[in-house]
N, C-alpha and C. Protein backbone atom coordinates (compact mmCIF):
# COMPACT_ATOMS: atom_id res chain seq x y z
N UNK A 1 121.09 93.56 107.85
CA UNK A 1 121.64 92.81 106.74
C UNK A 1 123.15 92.77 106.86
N UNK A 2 123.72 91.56 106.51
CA UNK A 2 124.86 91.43 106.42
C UNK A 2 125.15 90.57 105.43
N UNK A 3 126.47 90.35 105.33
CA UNK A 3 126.87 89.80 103.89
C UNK A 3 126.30 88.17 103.76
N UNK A 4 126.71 87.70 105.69
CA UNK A 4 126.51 86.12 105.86
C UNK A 4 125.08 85.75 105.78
N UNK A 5 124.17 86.93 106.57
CA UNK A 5 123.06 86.62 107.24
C UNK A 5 122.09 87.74 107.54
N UNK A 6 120.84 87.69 107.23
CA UNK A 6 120.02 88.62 107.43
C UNK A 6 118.89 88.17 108.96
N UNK A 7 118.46 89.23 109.72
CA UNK A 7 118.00 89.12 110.71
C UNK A 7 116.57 89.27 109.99
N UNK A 8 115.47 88.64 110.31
CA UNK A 8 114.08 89.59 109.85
C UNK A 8 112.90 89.16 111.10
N UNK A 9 112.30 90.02 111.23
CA UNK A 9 111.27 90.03 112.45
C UNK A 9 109.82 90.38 111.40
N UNK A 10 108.89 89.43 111.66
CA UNK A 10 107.94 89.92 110.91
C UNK A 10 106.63 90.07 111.79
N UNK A 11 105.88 90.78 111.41
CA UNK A 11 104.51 91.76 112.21
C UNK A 11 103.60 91.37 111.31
N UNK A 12 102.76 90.08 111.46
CA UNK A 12 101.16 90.24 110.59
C UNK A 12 100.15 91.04 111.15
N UNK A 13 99.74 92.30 110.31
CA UNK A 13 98.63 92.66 110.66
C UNK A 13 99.13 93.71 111.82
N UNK A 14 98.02 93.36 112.49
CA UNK A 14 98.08 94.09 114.32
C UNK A 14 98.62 93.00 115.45
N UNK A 15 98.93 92.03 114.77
CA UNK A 15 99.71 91.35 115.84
C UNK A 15 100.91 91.42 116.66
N UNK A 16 100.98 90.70 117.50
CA UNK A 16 102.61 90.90 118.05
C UNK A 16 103.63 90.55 117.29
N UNK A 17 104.87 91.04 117.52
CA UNK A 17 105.95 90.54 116.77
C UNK A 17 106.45 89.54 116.72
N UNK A 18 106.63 88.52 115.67
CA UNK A 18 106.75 87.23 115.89
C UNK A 18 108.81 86.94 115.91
N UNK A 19 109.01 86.12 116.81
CA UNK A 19 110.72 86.28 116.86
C UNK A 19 111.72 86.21 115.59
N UNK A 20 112.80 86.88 115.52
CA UNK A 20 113.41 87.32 115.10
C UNK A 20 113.86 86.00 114.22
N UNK A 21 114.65 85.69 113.12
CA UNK A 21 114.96 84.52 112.15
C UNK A 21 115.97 84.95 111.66
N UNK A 22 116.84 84.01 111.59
CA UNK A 22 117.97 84.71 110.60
C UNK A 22 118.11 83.49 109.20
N UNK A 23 118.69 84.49 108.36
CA UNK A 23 118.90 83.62 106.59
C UNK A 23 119.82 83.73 106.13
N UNK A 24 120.81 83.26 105.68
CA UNK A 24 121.36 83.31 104.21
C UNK A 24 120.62 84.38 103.32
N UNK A 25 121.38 85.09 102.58
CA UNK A 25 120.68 85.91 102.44
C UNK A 25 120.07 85.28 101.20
N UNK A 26 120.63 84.23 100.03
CA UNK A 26 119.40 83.48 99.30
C UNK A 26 118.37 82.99 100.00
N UNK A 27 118.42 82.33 100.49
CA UNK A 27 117.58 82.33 101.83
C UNK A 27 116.48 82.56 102.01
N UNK A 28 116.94 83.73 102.61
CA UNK A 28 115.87 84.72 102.76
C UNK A 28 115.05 85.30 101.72
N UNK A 29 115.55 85.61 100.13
CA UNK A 29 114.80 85.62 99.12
C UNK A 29 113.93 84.65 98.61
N UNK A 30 114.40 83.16 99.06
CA UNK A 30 113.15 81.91 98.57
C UNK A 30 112.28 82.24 99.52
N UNK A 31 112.24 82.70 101.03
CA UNK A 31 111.26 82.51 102.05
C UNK A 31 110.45 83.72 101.89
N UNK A 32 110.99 85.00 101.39
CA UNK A 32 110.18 86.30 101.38
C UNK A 32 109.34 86.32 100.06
N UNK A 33 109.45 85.21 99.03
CA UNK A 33 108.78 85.21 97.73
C UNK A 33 107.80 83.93 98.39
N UNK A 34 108.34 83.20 99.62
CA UNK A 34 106.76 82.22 99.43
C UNK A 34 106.12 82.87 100.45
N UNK A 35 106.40 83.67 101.37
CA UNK A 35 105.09 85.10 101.86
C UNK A 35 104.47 85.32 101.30
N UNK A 36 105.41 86.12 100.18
CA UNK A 36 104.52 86.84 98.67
C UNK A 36 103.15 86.16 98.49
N UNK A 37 104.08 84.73 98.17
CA UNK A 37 102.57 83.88 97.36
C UNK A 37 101.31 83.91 98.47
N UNK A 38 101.63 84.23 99.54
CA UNK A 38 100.39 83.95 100.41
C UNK A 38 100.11 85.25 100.94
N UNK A 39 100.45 86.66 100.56
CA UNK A 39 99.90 88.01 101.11
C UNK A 39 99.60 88.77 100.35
N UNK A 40 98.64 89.57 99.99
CA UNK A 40 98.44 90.29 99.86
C UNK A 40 99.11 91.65 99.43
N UNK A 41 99.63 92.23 100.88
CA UNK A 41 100.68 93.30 100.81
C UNK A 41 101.76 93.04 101.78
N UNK A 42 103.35 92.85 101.33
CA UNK A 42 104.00 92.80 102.50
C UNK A 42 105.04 94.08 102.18
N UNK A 43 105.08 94.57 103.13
CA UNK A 43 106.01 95.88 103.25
C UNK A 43 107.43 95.62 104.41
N UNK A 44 108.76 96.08 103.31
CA UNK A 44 109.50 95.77 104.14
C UNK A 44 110.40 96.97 104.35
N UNK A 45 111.34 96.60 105.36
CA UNK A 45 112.82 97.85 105.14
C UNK A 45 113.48 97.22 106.21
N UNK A 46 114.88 98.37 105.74
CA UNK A 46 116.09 97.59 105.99
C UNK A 46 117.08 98.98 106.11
N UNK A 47 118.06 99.12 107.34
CA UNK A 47 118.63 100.23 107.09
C UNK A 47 120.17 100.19 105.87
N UNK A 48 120.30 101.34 105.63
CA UNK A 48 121.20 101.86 103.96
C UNK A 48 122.59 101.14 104.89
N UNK A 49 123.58 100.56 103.55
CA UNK A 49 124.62 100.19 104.48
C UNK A 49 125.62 99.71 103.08
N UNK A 50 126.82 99.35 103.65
CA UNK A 50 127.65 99.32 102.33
C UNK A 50 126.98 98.48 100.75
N UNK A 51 125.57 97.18 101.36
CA UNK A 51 125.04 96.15 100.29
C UNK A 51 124.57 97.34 99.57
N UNK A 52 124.50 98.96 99.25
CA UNK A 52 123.65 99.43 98.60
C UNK A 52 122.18 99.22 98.59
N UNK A 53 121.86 99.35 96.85
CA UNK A 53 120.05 99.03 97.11
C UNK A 53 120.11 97.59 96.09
N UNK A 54 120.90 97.18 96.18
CA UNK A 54 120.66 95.56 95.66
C UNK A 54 119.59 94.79 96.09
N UNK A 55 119.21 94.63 97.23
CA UNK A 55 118.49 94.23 98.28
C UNK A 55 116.84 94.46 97.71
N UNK A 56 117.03 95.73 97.63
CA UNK A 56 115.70 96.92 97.58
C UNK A 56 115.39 96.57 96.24
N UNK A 57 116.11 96.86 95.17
CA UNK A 57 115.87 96.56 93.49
C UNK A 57 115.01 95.50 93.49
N UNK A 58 115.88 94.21 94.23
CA UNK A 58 114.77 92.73 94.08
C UNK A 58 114.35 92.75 94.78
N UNK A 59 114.01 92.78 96.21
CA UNK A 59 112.03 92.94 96.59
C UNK A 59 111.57 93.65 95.78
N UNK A 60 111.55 94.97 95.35
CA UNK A 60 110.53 95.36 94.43
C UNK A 60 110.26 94.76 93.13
N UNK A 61 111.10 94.14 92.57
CA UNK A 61 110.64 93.13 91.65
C UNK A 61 110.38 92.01 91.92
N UNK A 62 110.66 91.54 93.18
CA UNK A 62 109.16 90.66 93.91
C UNK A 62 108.22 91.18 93.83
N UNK A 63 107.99 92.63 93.48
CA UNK A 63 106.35 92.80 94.38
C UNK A 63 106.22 92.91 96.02
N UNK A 64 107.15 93.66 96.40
CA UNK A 64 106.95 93.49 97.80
C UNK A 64 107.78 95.24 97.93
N UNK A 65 106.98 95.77 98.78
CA UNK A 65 107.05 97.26 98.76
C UNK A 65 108.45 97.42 99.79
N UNK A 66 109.09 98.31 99.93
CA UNK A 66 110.55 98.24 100.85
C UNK A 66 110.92 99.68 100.77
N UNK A 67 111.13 99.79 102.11
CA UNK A 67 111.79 101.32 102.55
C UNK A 67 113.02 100.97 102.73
N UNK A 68 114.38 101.78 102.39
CA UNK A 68 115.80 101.58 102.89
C UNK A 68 116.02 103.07 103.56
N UNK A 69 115.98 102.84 104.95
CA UNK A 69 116.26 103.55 105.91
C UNK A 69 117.16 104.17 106.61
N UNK A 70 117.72 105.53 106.84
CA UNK A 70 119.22 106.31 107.16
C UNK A 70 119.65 105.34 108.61
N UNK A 71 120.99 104.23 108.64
CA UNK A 71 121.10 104.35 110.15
C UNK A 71 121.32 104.73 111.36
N UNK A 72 120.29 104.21 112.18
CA UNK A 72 120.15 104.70 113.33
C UNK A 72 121.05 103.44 114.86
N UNK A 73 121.29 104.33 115.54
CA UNK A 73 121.94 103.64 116.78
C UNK A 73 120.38 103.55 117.57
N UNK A 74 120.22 102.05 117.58
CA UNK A 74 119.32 101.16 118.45
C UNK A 74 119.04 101.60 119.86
N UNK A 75 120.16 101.85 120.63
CA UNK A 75 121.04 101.58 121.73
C UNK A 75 120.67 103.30 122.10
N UNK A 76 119.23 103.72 122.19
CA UNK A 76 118.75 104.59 123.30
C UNK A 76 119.39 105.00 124.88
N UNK A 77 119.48 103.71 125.72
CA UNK A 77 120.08 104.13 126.98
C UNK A 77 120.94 103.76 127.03
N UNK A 78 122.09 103.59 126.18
CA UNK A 78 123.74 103.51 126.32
C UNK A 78 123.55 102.03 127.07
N UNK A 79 123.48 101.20 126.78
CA UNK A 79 123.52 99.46 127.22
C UNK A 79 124.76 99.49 127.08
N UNK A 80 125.10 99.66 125.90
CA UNK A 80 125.97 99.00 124.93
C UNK A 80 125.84 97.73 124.75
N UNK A 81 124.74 97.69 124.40
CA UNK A 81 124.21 96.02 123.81
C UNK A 81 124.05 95.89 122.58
N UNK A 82 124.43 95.58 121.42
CA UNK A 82 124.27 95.55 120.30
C UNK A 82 123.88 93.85 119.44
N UNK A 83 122.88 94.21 119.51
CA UNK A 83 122.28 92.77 118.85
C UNK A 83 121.40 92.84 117.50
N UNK A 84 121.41 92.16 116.88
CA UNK A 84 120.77 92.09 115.63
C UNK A 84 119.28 91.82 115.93
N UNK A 85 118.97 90.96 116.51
CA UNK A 85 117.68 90.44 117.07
C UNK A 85 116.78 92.17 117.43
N UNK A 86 117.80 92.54 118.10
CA UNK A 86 116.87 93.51 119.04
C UNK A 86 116.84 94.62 118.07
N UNK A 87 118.05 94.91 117.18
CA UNK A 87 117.66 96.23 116.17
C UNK A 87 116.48 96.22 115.22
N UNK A 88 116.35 94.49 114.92
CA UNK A 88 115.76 94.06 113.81
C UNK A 88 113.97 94.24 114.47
N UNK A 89 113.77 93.97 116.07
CA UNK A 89 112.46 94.32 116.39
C UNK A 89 112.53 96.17 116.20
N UNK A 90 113.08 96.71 116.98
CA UNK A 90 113.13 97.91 117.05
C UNK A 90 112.72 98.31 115.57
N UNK A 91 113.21 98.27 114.35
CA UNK A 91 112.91 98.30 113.10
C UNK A 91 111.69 98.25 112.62
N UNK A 92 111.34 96.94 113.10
CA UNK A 92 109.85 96.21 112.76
C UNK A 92 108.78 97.44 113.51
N UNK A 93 108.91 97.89 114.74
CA UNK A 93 108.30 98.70 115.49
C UNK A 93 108.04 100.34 114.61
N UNK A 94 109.27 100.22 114.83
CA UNK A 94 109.24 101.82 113.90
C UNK A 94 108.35 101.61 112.24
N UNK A 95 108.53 100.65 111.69
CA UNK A 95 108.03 100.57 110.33
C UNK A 95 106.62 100.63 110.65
N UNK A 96 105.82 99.11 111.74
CA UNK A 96 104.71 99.64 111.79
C UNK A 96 103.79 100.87 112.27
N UNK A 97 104.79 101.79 113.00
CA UNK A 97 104.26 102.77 113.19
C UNK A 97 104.14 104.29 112.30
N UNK A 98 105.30 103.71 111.36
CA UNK A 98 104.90 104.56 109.92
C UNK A 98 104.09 104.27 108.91
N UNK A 99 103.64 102.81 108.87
CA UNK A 99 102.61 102.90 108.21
C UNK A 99 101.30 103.07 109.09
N UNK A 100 101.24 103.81 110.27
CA UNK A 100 99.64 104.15 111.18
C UNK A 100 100.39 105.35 110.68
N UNK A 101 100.64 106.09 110.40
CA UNK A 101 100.99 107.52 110.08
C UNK A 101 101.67 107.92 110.32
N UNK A 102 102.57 107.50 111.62
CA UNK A 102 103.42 108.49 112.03
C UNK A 102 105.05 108.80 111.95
N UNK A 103 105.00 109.85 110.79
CA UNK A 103 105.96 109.81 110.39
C UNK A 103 107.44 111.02 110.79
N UNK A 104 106.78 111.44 112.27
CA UNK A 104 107.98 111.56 112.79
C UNK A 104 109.70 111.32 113.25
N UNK A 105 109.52 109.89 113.32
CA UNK A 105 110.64 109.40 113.34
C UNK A 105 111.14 108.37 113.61
C-alpha cells in the first residue's frame, strides 16, 4: 500500500496466483466490495506501515476479514530487487499458507 497506489494479487481458492493489479486506492475499495458481492469469504492483508489501520477498519466493515502484518524484507537472497508486484505475490503466498495452518511464519 501506498498513498498513490495499491498492489493486490489475488488467490481463488487453490488456484494459482492470478497477476498482480494495481489501484487508486478508491479504486481499489469499489473493486474489493464488487468481489464481496460475488464471494463468499474473502480474506485479506496488508503489511503495518505509516496508512495505520485505516485500510483494515474499512474492509472489515466491508465484511471482508484482513490481517495487518509486521514488515518483512521480501528480498531473501539479497537481489536487491525491490518490487511491489513481487512483495505483493510473496504476501499472497504467505497468507495462503496461514490459512492451511501454518502459522510459523
Amino acid at each position: 500500500m501506498h498513498s498513490e497506489k495499491y498492489v493486490v494479487v489475488v488467490q481463488e481458492d487453490a488456484l494459482p496466483l492470478k497477476s498482480p493489479q494495481r489501484f487508486s486506492p478508491e479504486g481499489f475499495f469499489t473493486w474489493i466490495g464488487r468481489q464481496k458481492a460475488k464471494a463468499q469469504r474473502i480474506v485479506s492483508c496488508y503489511e503495518a506501515g505509516c496508512f495505520g489501520y485505516v485500510a483494515h477498519r474499512r474492509l472489515e466493515k466491508m465484511g471482508i476479514e484482513n490481517l495487518v502484518i509486521r514488515p518483512r524484507d521480501w528480498d531473501e537472497y539479497g537481489q536487491k530487487v525491490k518490487t511491489d508486484a513481487r512483495d505483493a505475490r510473496e504476501l499472497c503466498g504467505c497468507l495462503d499458507r496461514y490459512l492451511a495452518g501454518n502459522t510459523s511464519g
